[in-house]
Protein backbone atom coordinates (compact mmCIF):
# COMPACT_ATOMS: atom_id res chain seq x y z
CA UNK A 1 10.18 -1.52 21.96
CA UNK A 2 13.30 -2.55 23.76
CA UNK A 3 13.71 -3.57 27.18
CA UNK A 4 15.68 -2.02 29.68
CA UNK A 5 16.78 -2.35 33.11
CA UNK A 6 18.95 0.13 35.28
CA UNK A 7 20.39 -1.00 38.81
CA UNK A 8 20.92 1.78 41.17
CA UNK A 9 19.23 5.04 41.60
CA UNK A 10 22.45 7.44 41.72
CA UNK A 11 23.54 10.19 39.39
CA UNK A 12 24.81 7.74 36.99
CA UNK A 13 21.57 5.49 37.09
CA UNK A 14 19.14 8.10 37.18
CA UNK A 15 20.69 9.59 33.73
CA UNK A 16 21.08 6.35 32.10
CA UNK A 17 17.17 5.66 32.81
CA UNK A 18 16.36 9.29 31.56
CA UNK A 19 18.51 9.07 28.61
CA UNK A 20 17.26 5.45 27.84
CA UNK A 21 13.55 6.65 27.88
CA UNK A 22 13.97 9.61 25.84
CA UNK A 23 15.36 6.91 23.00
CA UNK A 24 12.29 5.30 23.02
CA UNK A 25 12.84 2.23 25.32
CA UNK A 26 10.59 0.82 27.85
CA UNK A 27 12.92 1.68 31.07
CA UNK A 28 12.35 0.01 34.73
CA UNK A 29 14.89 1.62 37.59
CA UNK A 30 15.59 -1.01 40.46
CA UNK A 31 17.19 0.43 43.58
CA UNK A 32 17.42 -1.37 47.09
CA UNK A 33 17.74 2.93 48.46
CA UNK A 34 17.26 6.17 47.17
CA UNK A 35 20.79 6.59 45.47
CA UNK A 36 23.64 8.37 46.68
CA UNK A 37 22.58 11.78 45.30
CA UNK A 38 21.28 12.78 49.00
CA UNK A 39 24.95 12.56 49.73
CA UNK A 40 26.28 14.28 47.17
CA UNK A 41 27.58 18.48 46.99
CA UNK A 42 25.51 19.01 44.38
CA UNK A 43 28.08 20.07 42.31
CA UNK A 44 29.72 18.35 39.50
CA UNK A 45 33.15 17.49 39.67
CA UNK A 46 35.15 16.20 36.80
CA UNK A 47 38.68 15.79 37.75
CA UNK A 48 41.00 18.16 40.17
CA UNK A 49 43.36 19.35 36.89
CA UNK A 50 39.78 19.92 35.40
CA UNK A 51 39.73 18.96 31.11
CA UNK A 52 43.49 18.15 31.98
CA UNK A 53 42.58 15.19 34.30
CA UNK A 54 40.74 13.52 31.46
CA UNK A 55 43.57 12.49 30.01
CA UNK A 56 43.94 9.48 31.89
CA UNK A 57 45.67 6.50 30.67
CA UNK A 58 44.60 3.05 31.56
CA UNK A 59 43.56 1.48 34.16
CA UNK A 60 41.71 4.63 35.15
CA UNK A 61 37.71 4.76 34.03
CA UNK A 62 38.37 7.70 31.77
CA UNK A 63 40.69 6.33 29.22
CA UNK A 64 38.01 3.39 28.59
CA UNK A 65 35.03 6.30 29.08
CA UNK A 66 36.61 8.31 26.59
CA UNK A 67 37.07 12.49 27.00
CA UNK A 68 34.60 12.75 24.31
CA UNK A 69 32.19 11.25 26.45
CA UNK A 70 32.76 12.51 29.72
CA UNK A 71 31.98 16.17 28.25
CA UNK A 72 29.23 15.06 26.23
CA UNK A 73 27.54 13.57 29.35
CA UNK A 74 27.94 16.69 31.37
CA UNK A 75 26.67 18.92 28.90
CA UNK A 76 23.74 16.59 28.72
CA UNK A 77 23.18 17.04 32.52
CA UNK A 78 23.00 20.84 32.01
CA UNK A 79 20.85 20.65 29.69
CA UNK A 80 18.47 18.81 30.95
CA UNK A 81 18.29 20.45 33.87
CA UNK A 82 18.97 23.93 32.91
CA UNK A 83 20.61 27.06 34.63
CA UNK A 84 18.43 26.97 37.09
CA UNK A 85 20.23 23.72 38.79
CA UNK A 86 23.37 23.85 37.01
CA UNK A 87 25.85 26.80 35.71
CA UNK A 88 29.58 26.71 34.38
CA UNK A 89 31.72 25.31 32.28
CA UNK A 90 32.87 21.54 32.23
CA UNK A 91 35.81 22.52 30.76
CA UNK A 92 37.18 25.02 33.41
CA UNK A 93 37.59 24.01 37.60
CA UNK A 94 36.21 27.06 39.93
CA UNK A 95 37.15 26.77 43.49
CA UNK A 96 34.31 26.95 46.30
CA UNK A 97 34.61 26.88 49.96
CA UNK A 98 33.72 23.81 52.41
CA UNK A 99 31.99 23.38 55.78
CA UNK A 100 35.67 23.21 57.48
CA UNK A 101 36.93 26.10 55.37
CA UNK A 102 39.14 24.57 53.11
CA UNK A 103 38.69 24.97 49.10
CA UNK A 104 38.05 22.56 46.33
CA UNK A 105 37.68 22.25 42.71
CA UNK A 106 34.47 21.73 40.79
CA UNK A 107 33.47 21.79 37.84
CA UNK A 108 29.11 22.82 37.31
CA UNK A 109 27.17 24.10 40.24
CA UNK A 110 24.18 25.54 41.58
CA UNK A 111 23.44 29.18 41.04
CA UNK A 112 23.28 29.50 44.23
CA UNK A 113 26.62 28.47 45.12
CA UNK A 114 28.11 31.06 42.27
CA UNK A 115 29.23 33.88 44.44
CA UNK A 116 30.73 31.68 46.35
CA UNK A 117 33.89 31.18 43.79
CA UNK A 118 36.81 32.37 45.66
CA UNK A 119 38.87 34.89 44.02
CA UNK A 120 41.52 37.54 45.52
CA UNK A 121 40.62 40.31 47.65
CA UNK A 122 36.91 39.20 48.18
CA UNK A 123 35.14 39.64 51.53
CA UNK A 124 32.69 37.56 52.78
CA UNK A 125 30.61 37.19 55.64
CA UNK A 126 30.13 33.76 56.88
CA UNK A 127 26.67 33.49 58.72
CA UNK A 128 25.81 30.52 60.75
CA UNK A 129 23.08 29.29 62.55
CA UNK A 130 23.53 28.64 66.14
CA UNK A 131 20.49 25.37 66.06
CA UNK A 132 22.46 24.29 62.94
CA UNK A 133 25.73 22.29 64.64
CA UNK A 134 27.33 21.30 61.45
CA UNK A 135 28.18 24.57 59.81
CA UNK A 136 30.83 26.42 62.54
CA UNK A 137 31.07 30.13 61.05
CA UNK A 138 34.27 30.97 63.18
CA UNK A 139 36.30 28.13 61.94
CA UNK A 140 34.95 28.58 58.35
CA UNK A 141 36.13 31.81 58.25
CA UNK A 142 38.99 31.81 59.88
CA UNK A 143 40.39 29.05 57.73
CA UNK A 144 39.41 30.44 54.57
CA UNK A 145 41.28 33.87 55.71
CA UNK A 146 44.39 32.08 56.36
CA UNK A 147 44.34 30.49 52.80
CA UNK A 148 46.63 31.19 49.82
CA UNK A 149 44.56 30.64 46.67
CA UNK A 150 44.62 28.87 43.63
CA UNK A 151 47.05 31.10 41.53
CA UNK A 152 47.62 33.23 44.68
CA UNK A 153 46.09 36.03 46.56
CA UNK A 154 43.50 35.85 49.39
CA UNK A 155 40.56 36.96 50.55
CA UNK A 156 39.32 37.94 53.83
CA UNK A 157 36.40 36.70 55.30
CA UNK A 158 34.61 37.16 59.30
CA UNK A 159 31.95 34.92 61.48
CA UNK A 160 28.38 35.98 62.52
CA UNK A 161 26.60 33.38 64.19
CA UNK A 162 22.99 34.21 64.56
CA UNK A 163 20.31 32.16 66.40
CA UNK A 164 16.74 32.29 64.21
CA UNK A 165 14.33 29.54 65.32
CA UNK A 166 13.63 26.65 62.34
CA UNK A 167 11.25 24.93 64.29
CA UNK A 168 9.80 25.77 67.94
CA UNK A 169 11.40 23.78 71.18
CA UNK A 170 14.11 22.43 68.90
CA UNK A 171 17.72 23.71 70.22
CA UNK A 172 19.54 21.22 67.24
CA UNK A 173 17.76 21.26 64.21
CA UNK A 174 18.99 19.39 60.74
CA UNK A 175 19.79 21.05 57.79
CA UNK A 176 16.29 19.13 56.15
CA UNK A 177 14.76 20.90 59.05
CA UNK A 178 16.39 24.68 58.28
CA UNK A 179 15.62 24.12 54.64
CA UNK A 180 12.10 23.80 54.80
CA UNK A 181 11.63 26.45 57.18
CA UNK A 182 12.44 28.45 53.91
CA UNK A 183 9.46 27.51 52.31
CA UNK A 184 7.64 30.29 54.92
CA UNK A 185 8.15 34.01 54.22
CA UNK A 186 8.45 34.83 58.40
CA UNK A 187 11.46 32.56 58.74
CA UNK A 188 12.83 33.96 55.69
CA UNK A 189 12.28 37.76 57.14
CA UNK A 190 13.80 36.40 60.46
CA UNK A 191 17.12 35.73 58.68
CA UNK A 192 17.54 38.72 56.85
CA UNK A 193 16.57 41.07 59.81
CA UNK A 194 19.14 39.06 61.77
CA UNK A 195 22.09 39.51 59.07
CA UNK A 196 21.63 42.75 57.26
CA UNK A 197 22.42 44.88 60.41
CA UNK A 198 26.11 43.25 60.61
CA UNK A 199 26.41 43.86 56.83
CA UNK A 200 29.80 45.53 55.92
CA UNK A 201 29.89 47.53 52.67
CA UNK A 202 31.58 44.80 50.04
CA UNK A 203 30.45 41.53 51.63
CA UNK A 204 29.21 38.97 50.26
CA UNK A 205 26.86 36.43 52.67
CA UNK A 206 27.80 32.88 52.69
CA UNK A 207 25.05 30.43 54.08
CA UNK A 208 24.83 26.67 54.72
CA UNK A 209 22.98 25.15 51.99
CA UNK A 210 19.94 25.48 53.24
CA UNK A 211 18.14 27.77 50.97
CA UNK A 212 15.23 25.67 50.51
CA UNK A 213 14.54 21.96 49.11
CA UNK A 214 11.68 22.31 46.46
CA UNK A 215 11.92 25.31 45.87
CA UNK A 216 15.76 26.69 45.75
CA UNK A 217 16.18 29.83 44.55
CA UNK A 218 15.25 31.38 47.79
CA UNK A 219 18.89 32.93 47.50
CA UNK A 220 17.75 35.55 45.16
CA UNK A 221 15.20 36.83 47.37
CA UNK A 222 18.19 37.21 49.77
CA UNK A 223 20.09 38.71 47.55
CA UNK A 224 17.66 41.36 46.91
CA UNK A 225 16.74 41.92 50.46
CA UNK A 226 21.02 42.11 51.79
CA UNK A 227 21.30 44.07 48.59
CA UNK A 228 24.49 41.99 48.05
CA UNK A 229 25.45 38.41 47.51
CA UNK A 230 24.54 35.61 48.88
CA UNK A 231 26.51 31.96 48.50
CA UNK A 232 25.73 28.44 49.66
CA UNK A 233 28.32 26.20 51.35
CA UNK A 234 27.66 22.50 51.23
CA UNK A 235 27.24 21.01 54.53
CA UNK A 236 28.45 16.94 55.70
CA UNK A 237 25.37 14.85 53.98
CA UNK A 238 22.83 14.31 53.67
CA UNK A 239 23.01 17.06 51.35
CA UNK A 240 20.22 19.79 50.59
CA UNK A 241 21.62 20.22 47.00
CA UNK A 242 22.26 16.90 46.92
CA UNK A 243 18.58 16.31 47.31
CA UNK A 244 17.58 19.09 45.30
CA UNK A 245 19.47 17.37 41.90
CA UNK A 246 17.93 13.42 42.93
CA UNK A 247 14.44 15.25 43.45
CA UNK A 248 14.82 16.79 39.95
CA UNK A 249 16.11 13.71 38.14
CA UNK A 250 13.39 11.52 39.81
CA UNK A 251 10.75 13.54 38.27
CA UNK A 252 11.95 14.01 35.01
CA UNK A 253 11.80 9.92 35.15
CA UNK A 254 8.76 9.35 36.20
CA UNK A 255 7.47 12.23 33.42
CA UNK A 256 8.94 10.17 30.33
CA UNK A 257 7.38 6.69 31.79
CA UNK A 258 10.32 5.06 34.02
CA UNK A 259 9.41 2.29 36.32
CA UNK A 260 10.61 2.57 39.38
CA UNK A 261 11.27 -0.31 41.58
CA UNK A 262 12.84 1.21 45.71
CA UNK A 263 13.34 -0.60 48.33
CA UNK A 264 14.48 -4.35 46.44
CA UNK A 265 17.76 -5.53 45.42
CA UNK A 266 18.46 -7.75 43.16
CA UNK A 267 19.21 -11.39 44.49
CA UNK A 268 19.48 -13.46 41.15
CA UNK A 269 20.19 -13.60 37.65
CA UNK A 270 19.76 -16.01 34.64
CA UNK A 271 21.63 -15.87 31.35
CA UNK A 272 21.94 -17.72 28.01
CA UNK A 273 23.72 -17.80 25.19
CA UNK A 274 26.07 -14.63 26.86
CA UNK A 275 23.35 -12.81 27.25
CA UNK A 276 21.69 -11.89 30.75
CA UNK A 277 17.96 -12.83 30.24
CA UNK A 278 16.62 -12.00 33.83
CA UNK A 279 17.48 -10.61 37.15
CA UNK A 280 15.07 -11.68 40.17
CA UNK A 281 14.99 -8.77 42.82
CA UNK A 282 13.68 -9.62 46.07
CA UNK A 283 10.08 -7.56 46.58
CA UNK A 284 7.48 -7.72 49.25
CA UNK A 285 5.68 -10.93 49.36
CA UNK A 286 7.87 -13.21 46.96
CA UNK A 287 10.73 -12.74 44.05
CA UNK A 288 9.90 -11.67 41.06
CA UNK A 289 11.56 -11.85 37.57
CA UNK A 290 12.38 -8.84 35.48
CA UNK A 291 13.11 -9.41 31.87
CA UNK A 292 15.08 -7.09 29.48
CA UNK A 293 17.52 -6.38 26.43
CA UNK A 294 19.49 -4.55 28.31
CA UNK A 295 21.01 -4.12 31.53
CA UNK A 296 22.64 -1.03 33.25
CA UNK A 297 24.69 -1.68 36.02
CA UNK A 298 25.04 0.98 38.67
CA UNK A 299 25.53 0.06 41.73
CA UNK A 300 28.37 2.26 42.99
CA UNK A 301 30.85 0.37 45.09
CA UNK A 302 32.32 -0.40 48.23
CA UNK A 303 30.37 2.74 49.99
CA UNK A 304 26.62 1.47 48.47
CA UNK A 305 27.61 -2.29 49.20
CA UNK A 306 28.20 -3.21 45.54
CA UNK A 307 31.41 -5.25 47.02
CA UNK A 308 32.16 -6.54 49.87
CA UNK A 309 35.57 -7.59 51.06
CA UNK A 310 35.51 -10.71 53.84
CA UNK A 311 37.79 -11.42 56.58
CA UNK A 312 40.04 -13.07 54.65
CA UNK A 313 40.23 -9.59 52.39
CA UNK A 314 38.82 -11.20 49.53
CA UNK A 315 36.78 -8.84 47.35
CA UNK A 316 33.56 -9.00 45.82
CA UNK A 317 31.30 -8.28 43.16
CA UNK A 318 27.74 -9.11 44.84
CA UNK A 319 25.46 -9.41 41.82
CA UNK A 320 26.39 -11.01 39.04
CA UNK A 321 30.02 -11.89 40.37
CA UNK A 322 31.67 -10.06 38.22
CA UNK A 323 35.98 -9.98 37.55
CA UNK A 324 37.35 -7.00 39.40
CA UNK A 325 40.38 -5.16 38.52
CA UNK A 326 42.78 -3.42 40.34
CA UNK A 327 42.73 -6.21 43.38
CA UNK A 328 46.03 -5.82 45.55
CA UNK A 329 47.96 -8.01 47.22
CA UNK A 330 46.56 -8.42 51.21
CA UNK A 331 49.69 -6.89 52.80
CA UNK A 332 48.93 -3.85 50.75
CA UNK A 333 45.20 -3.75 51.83
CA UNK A 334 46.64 -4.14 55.57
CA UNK A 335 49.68 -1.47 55.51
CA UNK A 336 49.26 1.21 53.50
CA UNK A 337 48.79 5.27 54.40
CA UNK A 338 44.20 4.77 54.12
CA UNK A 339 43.42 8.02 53.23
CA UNK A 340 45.94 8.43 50.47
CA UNK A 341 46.71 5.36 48.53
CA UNK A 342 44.78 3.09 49.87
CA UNK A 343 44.34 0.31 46.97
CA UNK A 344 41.01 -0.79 47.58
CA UNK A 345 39.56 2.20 46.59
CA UNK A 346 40.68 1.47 43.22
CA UNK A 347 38.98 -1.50 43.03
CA UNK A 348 36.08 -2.39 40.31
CA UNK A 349 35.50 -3.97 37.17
CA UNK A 350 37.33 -2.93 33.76
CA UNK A 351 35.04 -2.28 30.79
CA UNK A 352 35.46 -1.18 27.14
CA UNK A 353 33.94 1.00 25.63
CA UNK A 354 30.31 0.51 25.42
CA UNK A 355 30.86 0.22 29.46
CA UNK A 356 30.68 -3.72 29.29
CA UNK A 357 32.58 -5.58 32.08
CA UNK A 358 35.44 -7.53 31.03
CA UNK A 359 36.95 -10.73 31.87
CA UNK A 360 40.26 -11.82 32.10
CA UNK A 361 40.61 -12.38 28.77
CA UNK A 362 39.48 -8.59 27.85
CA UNK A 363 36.11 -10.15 26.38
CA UNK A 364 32.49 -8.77 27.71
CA UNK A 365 31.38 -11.02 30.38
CA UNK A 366 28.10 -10.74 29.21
CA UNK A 367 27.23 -8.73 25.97
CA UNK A 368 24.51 -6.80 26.85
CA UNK A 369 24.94 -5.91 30.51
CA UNK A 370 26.91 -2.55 30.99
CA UNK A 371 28.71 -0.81 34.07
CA UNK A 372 28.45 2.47 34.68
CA UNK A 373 29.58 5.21 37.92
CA UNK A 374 31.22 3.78 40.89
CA UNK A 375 31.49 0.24 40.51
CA UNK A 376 34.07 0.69 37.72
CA UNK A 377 37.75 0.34 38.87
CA UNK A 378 40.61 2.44 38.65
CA UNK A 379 39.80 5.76 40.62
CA UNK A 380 39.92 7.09 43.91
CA UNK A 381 37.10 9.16 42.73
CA UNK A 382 36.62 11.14 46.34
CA UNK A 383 40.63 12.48 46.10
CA UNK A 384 40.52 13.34 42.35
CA UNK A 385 37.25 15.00 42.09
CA UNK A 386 36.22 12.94 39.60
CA UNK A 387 32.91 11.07 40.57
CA UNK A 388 30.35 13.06 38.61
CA UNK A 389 32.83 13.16 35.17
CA UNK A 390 32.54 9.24 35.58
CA UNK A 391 29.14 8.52 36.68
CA UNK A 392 27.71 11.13 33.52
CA UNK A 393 30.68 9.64 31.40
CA UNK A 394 30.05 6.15 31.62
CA UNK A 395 26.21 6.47 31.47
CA UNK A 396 26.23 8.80 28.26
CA UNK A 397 28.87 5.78 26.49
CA UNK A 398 26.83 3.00 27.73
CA UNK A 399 23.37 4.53 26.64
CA UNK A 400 24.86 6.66 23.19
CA UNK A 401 24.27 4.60 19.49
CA UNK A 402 22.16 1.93 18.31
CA UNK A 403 24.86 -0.57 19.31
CA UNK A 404 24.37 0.08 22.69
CA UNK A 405 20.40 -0.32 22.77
């Protein structure tokens, strides 16, 4: 039985390990946090032109990925979840609403989130929850009404802020908070005797996504209570879908035998013959040394502390000190428009396609150590919408064939 060791506990990780274990392989996780699911929509998004985006050519993570693998990854995400987390197709964008109002593309969702598509002429009701300060219903909705959409049209949509108690004495209460109020069938009543009253014939009801943490499809009890539809909007993380999906993935882990290993990062490495052999992760007490095969790298990047960039804006891979691509010049890190172009989001290493970092020289740095989700370069993954097609991508090419195990 092969040995096999996965760095980081995001999307991208938590597949690899999944996918890894159901092969057969002995499968330790090793994660200094809990992954960057928690801050995630809950959605997954492949690219903003949807199948079109895949088409990338190189430098960008999809043309060494491969199109091929980027769908096959998210169908194995559906899968393995099911309809009950995930619906749509990878192959087709729907548009959803935000916390500010605005719209953007996706590609699988939640259920819950379905009704929530915007299409012409709909009518909605935005509800929000006056302990709950990070959903506004008036600006929601009065953004969204002033939108043209994708392909034209409108829809209209109106505010009802109502003020049902998640926990007693608490006047500003977390989404966490709101969600597991759901899990009791009085706070559940609460809401619906507060919203059904201001129902218009036609509307749907969009909620924060709240709707419950363990168990989530609390939004067809709604549904049949409004008798109409009821939506989630994703709220600033940490994210209750976003929770939902890591919850999920964690168990089904666990279930097929994964180590798991929170709360260490890894602080050393040995290799031979250009091979790793060993990474030592700093644990309570003393370091210890984990041996394997194979080693999945998935740290994310800048945002997880993956690199670092110093004061003299040199960048850095922090493990294993890996060659990064896409490095620009500093008056270009200094100058440039940050939330558009801004170069060093494009930094990360290059890979091939088993997902093996490269050198200079275009030669695997070390031949069985692979890179997968956010640390590899190339994409400003937040402005295409393309983090999920990458992270499932890159873990389905790096874990996929006997050559890879």
């Amino acid at each position: 039985m092969s040995q096999v060791i996965v760095i980081g506990a995001g999307l991208s990780g938590l597949v690899a390990a999944i996918k890894s274990a159901e092969g057969g392989q002995q499968v330790t996780l090793i994660s200094k946090g809990l992954g960057g699911l928690q801050l995630s929509q809950g959605t997954i998004d492949i690219h903003e032109q949807g199948l079109a985006g895949l088409e990338s050519p190189a430098p960008h993570p999809y043309a060494a990925i491969g199109a091929e693998n980027v769908l096959a990854g998210v169908k194995y995400l559906a899968k393995l979840l099911g309809p009950e987390f995930l619906v749509g197709d990878a192959k087709k964008n729907v548009y959803l609403p935000t916390a500010v109002g605005a719209i953007r593309p996706t590609a699988l969702i939640p259920p819950s989130m379905a009704a929530g598509s915007v299409r012409d002429g709909a009518k909605w009701l935005i509800v929000g929850l006056r302990r709950l300060k990070d959903f506004n219903a008036s600006l929601i909705a009065g953004n969204l009404s002033r939108l043209e959409l994708p392909g034209g049209g409108s829809l209209s949509a109106r505010a009802l802020t109502i003020d049902v108690v998640a926990r007693e004495g608490e006047v500003d209460s977390s989404a966490l908070t709101f969600a597991r109020a759901f899990d009791t069938p009085d706070f559940r009543q609460r809401l619906v005797a507060a919203i059904k009253p201001e129902l218009q014939p036609g509307e749907a009801v969009g909620l924060p996504a709240i709707l419950g943490v363990k168990q989530h499809d609390f939004w067809r009890e709604l549904q049949a209570s409004l008798g109409c539809e009821v939506f989630e909007i994703p709220l600033p993380p940490p994210s209750v879908p976003g929770m939902r999906l890591n919850e999920a993935l964690t168990a089904k882990a666990k279930a097929l035998g994964v180590r798991f290993v929170l709360g260490s990062y890894v602080s050393g490495f040995t290799a031979a013959g250009g091979k790793l052999v060993s990474v030592t992760v700093a644990t309570t007490g003393a370091p210890q040394e984990f041996k394997a095969d194979k080693f999945i790298y998935a740290p994310g990047g800048f945002e997880s502390g993956a690199l670092a960039m110093d004061s003299h804006y040199e960048i850095t891979e922090k493990v294993f000190g890996l060659p990064l691509h896409g490095v620009a010049p500093v008056e270009e890190l200094i100058l440039p428009d940050y939330w558009d172009e801004q170069p060093v989001f494009k930094v990360g290493v290059s890979v091939d396609k088993q997902m093996r970092p490269l050198d200079a020289a275009g030669k695997p740095v070390y031949a069985n150590l692979h890179a997968i989700g956010g640390i590899i370069g190339g994409a400003i993954r937040w402005k295409e919408k393309s983090g999920e097609g990458i992270a499932l991508g890159s873990a389905w090419a790096a874990t996929e064939g006997s050559e890879n195990v």
